[in-house]
C-alpha atoms as a PDB file:
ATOM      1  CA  UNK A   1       0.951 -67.317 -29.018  1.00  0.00           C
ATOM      2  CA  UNK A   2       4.690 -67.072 -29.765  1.00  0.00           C
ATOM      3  CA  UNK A   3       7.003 -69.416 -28.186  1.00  0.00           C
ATOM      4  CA  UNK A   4       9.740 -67.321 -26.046  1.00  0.00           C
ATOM      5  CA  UNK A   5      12.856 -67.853 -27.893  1.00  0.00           C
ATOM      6  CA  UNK A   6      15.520 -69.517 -25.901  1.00  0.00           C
ATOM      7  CA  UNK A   7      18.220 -67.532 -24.039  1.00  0.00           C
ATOM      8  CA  UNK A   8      21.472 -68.163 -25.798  1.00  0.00           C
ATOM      9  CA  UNK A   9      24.472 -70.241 -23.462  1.00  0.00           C
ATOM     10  CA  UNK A  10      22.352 -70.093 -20.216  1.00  0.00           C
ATOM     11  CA  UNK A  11      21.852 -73.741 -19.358  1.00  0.00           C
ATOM     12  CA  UNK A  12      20.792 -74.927 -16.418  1.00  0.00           C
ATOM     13  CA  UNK A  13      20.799 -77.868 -13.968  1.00  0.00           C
ATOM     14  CA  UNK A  14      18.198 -78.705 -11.408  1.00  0.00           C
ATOM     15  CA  UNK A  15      19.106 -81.235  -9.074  1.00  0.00           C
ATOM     16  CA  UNK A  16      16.963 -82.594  -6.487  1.00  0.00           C
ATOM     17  CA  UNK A  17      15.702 -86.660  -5.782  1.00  0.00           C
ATOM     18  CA  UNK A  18      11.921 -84.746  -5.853  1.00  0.00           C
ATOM     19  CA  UNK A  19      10.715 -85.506  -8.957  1.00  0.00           C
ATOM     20  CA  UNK A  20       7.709 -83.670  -8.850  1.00  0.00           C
ATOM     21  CA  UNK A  21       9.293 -80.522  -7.874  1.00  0.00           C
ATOM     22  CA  UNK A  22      12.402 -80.853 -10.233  1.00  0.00           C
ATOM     23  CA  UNK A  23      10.098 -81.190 -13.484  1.00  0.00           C
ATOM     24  CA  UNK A  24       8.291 -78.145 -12.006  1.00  0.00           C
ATOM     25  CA  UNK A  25      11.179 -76.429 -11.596  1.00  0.00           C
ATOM     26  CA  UNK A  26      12.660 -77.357 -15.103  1.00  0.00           C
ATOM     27  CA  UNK A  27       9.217 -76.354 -16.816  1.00  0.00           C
ATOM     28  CA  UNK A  28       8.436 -73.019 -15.266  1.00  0.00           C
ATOM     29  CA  UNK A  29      12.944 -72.440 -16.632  1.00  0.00           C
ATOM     30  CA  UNK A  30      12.026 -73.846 -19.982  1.00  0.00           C
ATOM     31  CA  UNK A  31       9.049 -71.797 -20.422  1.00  0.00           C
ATOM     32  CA  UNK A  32      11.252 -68.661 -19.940  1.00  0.00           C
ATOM     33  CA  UNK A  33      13.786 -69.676 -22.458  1.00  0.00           C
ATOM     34  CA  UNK A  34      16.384 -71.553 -20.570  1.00  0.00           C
ATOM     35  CA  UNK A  35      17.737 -74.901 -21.644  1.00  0.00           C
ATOM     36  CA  UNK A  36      17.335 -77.011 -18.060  1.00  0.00           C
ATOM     37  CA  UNK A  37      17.823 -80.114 -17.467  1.00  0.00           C
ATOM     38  CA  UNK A  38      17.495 -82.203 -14.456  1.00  0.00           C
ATOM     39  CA  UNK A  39      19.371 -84.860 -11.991  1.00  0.00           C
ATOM     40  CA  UNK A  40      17.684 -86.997  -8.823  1.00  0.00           C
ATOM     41  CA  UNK A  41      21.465 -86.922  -7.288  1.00  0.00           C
ATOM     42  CA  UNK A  42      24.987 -86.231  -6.971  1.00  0.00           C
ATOM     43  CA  UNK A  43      25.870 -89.364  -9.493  1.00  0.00           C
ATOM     44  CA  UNK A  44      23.601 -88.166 -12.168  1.00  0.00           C
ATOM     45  CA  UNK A  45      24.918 -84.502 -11.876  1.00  0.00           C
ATOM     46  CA  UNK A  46      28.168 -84.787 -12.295  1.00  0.00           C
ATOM     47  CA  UNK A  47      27.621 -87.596 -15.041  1.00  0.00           C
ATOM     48  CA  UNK A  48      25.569 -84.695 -17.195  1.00  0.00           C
ATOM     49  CA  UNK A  49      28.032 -81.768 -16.041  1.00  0.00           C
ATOM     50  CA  UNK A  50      31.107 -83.481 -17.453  1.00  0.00           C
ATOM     51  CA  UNK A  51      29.036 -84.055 -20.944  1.00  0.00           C
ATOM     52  CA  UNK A  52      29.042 -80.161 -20.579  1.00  0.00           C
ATOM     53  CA  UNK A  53      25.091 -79.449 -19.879  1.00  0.00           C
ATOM     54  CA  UNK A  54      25.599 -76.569 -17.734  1.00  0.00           C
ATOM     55  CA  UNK A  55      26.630 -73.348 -16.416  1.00  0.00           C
ATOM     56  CA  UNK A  56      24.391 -72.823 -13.334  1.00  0.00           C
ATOM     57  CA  UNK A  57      22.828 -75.416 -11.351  1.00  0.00           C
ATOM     58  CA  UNK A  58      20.255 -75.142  -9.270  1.00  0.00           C
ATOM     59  CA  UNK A  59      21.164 -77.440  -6.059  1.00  0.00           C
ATOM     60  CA  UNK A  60      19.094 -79.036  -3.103  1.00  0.00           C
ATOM     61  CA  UNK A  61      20.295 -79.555  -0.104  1.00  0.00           C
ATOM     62  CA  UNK A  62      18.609 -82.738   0.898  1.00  0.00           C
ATOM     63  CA  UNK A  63      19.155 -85.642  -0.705  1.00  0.00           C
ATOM     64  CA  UNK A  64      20.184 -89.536  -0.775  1.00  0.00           C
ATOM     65  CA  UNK A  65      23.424 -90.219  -1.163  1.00  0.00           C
ATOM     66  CA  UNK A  66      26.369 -87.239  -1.328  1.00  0.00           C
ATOM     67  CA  UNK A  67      24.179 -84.377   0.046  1.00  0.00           C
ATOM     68  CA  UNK A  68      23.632 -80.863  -1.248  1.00  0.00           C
ATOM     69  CA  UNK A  69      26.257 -79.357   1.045  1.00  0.00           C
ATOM     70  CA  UNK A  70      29.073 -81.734  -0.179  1.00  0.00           C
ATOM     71  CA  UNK A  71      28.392 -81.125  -3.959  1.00  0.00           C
ATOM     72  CA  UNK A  72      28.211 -77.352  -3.427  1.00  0.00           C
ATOM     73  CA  UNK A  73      31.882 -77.320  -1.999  1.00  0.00           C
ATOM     74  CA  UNK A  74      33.084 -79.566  -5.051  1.00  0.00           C
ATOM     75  CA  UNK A  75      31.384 -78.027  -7.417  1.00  0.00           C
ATOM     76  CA  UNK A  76      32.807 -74.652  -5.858  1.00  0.00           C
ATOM     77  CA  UNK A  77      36.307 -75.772  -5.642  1.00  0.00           C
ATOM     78  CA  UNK A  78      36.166 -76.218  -9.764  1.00  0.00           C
ATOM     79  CA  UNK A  79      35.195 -72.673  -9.527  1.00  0.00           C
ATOM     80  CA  UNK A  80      33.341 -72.866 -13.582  1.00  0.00           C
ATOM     81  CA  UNK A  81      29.841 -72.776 -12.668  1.00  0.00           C
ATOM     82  CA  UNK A  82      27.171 -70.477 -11.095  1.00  0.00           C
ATOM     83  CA  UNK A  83      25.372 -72.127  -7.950  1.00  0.00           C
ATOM     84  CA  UNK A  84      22.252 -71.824  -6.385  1.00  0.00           C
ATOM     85  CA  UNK A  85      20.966 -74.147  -3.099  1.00  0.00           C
ATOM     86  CA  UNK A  86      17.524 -74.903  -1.978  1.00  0.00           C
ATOM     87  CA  UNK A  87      16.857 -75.882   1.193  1.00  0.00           C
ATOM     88  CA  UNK A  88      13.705 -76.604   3.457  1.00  0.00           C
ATOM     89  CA  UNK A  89      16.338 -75.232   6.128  1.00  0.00           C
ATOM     90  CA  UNK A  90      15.477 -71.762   6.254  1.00  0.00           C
ATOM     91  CA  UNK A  91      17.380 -70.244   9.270  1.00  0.00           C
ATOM     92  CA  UNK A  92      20.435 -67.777   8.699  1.00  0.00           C
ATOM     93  CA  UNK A  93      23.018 -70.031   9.604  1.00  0.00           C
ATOM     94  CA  UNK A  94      21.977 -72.846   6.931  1.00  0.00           C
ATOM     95  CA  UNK A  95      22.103 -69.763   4.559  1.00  0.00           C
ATOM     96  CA  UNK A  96      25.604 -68.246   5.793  1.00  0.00           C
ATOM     97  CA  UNK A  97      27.130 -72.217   5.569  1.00  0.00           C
ATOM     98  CA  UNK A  98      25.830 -72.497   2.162  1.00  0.00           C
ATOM     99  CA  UNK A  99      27.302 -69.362   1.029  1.00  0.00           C
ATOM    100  CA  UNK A 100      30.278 -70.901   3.095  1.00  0.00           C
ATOM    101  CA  UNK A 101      31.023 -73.340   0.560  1.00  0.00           C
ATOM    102  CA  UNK A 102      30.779 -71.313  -2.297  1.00  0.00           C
ATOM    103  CA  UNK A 103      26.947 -71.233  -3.245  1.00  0.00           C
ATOM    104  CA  UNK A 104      26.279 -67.624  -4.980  1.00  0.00           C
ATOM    105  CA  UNK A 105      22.908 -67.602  -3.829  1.00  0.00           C
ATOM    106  CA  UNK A 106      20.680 -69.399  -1.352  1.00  0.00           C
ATOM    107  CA  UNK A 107      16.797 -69.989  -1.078  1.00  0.00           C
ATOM    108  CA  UNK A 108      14.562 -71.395   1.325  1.00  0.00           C
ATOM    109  CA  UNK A 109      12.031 -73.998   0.117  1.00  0.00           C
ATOM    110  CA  UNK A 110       9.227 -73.360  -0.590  1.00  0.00           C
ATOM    111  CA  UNK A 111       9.965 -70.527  -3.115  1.00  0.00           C
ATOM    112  CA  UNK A 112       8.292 -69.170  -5.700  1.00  0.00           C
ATOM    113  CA  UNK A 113       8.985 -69.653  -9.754  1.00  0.00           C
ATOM    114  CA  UNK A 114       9.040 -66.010  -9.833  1.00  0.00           C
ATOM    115  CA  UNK A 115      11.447 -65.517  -7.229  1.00  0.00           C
ATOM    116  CA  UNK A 116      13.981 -68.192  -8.416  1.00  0.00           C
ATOM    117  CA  UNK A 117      13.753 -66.932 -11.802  1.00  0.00           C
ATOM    118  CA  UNK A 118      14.939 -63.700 -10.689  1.00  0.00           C
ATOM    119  CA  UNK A 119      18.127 -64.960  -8.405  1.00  0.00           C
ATOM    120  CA  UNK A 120      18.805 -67.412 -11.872  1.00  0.00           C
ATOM    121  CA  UNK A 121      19.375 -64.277 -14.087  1.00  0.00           C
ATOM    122  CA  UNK A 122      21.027 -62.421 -11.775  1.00  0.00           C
ATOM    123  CA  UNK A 123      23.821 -65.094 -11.092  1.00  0.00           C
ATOM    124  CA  UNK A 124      23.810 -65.264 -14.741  1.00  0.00           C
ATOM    125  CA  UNK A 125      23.724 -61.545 -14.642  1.00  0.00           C
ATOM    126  CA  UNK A 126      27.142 -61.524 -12.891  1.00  0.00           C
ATOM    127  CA  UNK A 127      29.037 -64.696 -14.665  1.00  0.00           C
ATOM    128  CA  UNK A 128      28.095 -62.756 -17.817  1.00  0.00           C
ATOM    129  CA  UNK A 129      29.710 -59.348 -16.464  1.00  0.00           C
ATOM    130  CA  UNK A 130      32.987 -61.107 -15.173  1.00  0.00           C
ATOM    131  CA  UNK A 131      33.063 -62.669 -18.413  1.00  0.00           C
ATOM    132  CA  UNK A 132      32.239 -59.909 -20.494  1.00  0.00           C
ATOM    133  CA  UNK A 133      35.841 -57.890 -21.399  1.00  0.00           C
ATOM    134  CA  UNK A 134      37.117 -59.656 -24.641  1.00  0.00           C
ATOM    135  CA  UNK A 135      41.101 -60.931 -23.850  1.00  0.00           C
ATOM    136  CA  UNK A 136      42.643 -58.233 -25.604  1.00  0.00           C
ATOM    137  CA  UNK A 137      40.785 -55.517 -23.600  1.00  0.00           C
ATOM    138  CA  UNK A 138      40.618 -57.331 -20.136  1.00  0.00           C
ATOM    139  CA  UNK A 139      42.931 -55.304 -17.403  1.00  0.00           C
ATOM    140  CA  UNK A 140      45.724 -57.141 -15.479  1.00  0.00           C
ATOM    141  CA  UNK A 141      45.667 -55.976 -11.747  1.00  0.00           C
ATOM    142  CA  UNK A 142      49.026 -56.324  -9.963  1.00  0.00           C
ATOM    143  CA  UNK A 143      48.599 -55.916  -5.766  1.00  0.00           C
ATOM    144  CA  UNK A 144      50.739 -57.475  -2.838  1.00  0.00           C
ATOM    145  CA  UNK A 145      52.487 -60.458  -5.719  1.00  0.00           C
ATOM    146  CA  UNK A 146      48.838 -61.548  -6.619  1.00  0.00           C
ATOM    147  CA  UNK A 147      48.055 -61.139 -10.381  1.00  0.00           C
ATOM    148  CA  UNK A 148      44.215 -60.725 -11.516  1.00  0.00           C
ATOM    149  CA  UNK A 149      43.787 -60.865 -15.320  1.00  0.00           C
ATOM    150  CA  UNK A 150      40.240 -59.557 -15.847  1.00  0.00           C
ATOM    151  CA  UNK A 151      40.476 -61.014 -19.496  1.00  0.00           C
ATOM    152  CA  UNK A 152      41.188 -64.378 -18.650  1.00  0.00           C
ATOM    153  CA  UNK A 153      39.311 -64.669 -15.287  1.00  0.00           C
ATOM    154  CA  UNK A 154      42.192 -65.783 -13.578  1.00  0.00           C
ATOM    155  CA  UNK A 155      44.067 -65.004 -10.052  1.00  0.00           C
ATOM    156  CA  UNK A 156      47.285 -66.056  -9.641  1.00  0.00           C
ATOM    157  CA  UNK A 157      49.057 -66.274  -6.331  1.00  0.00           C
ATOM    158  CA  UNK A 158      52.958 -65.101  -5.695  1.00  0.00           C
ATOM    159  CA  UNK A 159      53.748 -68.778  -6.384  1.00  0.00           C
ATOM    160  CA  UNK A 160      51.879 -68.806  -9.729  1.00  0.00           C
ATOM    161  CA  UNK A 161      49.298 -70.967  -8.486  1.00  0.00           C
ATOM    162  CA  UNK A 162      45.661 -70.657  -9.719  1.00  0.00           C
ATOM    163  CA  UNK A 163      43.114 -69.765  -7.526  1.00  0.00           C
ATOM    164  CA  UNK A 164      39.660 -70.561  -7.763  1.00  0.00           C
ATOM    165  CA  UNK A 165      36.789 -68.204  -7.223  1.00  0.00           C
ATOM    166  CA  UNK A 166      33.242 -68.293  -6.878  1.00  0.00           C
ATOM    167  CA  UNK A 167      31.456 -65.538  -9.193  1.00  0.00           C
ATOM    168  CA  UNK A 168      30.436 -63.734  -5.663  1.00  0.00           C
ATOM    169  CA  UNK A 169      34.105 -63.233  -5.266  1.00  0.00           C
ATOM    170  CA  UNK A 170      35.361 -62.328  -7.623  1.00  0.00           C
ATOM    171  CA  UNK A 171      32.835 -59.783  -8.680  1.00  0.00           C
ATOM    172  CA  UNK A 172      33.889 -58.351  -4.658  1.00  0.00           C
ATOM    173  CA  UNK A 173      37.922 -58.811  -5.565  1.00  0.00           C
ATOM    174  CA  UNK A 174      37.111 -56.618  -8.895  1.00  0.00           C
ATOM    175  CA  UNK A 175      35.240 -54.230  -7.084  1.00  0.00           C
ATOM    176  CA  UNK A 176      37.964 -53.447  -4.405  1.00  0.00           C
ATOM    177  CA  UNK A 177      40.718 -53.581  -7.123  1.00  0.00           C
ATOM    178  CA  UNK A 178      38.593 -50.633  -9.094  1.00  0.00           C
ATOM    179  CA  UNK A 179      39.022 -48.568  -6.136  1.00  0.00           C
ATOM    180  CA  UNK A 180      41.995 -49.304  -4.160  1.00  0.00           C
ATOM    181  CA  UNK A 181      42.390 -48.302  -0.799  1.00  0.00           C
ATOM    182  CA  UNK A 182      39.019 -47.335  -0.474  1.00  0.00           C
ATOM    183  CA  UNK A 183      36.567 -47.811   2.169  1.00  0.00           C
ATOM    184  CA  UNK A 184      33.472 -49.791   0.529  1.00  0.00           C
ATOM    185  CA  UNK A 185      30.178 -50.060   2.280  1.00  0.00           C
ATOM    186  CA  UNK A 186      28.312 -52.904   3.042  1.00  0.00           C
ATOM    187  CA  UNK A 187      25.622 -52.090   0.671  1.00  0.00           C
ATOM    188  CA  UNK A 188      27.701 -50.793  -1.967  1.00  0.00           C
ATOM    189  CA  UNK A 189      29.474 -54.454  -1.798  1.00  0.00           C
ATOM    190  CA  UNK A 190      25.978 -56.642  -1.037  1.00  0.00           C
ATOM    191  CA  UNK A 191      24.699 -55.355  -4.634  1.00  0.00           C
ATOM    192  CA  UNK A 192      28.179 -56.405  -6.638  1.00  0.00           C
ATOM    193  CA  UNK A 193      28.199 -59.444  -4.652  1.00  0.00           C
ATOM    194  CA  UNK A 194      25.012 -60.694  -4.749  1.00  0.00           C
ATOM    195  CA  UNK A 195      23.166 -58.694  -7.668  1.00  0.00           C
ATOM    196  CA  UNK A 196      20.687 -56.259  -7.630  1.00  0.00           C
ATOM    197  CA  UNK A 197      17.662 -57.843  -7.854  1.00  0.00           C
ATOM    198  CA  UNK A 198      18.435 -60.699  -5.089  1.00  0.00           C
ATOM    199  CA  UNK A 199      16.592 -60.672  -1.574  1.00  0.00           C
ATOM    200  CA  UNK A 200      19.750 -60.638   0.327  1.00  0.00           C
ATOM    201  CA  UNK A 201      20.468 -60.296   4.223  1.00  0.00           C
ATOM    202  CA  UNK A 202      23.766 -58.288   5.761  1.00  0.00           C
ATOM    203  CA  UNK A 203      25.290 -61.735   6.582  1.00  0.00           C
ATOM    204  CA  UNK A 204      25.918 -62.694   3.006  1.00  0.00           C
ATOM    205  CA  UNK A 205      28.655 -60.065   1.880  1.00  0.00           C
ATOM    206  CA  UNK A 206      30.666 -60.985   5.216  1.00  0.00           C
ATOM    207  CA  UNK A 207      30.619 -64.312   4.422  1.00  0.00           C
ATOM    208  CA  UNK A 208      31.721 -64.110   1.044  1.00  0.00           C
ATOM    209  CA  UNK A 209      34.720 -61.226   1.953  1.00  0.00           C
ATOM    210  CA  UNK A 210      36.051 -64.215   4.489  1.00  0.00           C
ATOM    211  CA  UNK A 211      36.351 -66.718   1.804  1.00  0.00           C
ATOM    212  CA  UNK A 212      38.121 -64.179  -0.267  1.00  0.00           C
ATOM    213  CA  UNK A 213      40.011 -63.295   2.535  1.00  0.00           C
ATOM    214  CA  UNK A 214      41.329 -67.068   3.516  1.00  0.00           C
ATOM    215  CA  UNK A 215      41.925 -67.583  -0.051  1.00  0.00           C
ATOM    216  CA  UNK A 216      44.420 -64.620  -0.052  1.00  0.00           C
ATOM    217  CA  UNK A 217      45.548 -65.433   3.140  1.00  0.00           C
ATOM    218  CA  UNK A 218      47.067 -68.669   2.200  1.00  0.00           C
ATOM    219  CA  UNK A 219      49.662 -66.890   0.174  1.00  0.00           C
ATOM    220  CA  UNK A 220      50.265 -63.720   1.648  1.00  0.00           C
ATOM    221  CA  UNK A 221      51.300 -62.477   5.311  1.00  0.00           C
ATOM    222  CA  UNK A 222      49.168 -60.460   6.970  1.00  0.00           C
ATOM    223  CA  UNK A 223      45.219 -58.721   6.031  1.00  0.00           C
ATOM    224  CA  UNK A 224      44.639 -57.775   2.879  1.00  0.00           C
ATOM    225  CA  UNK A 225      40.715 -56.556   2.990  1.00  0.00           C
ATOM    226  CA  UNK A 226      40.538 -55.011   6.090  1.00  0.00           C
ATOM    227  CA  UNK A 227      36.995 -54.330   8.422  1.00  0.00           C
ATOM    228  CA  UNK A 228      36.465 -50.183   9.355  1.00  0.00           C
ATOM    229  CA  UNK A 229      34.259 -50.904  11.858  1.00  0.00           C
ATOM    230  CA  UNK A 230      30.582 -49.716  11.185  1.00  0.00           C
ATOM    231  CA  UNK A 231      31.666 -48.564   7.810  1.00  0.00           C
ATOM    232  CA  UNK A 232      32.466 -51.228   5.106  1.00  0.00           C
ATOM    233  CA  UNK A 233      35.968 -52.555   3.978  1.00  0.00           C
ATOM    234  CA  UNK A 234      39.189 -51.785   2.249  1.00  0.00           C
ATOM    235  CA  UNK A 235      41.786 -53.043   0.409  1.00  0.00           C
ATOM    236  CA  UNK A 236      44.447 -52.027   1.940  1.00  0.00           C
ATOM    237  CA  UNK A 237      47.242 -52.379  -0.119  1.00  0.00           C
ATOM    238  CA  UNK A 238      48.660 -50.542  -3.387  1.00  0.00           C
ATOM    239  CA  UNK A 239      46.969 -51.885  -6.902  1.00  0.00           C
ATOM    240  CA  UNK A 240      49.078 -51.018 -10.530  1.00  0.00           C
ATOM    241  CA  UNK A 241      47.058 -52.054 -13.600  1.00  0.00           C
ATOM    242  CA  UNK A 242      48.292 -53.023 -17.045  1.00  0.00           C
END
């Protein structure tokens, strides 16, 4: 039997204080080509992310020290890498605060190897597509002083600051840029956001369209991405692109 060959710049982080269910975690990865590594906490993490181990990590909620929660928002707010939390809290609202803080995808624990596998590739999936328009092809989109260079990955405010995004938004800024002053459903957004083969519930997209939002917010009067009511959203506001 052939070994799988690994998967080319997809390298992962599991981090979790259970060792039994980390090295589970990192096998059932490894045996579908991914490089993975592991970390019991916060400490450890960031110690391996700044040697430059990894592009996703896979995140637990629980643990000693700086929990899950905390990381997620600091590893958000450096806006390079794809997240994913696990959490023995289940309920919608530990899901939604996740998301919050900038996870791109959430699962409750227990989950299956099958079923993380599948939300791995398709935040990989989506870093991947962002990524994917070489510099000298990638469009610049011009709308209400921001600037969005699709080649560089960047958002720029009206002051020239840099803002960060999560993968989850800006796949949903690039969608509404496409199609200006269009009304976008719910679903239509839910499977840019979140990917097409994730398990997702309605709460996620709205979540993710009010971090965007505050983001946007903080240098521009008024709403931006506006709600139609029982319809979807729209970006409201005219779009040139170089």
């Amino acid at each position: 039997m052939h070994a799988l060959a690994k998967v080319p710049d997809r390298r992962i982080l599991v981090v979790d204080d259970d060792t039994e269910l980390r090295d589970q975690i990192i096998g059932y990865l490894r045996e579908h080509g991914y490089e993975a590594r592991g970390a019991r906490d916060g400490i450890e993490m960031q110690r391996l992310l700044d040697a430059g181990v990894a592009e996703l990590v896979v995140l637990d909620v629980m643990m000693p020290g700086e929990d899950g929660l905390s990381l997620c928002k600091r590893l958000s707010a450096e806006g390079r890498r794809g997240i994913i939390m696990l959490s023995a809290m289940g309920e919608e609202v530990d899901r939604v605060l996740g998301l919050e803080l900038g996870a791109d995808d959430y699962l409750a624990k227990p989950c299956s190897p099958r079923e993380l596998l599948a939300r791995v590739r398709a935040v990989f999936r989506r870093l991947e597509e962002t990524a994917a328009v070489p510099r000298s092809r990638g469009a610049v989109y011009r709308f209400a002083e921001f600037q969005l260079d699709t080649g560089r990955r960047r958002l720029r405010s009206p002051t020239g600051t840099t803002i960060l995004l999560t993968s989850g938004e800006y796949a949903l800024l690039q969608a509404f840029l496409e199609r200006p002053q269009s009304i976008l459903s719910r679903d239509r957004l839910l499977d840019v956001a979140r990917g097409d083969h994730s398990d997702v519930f309605d709460r996620a997209v709205d979540v993710q369209i009010c971090r965007l939002r505050r983001k946007l917010h903080t240098f521009a009067e008024g709403e931006l991405i506006k709600t139609i009511r029982g319809v979807g959203y729209v970006l409201d506001v005219p779009v040139s692109r170089a």
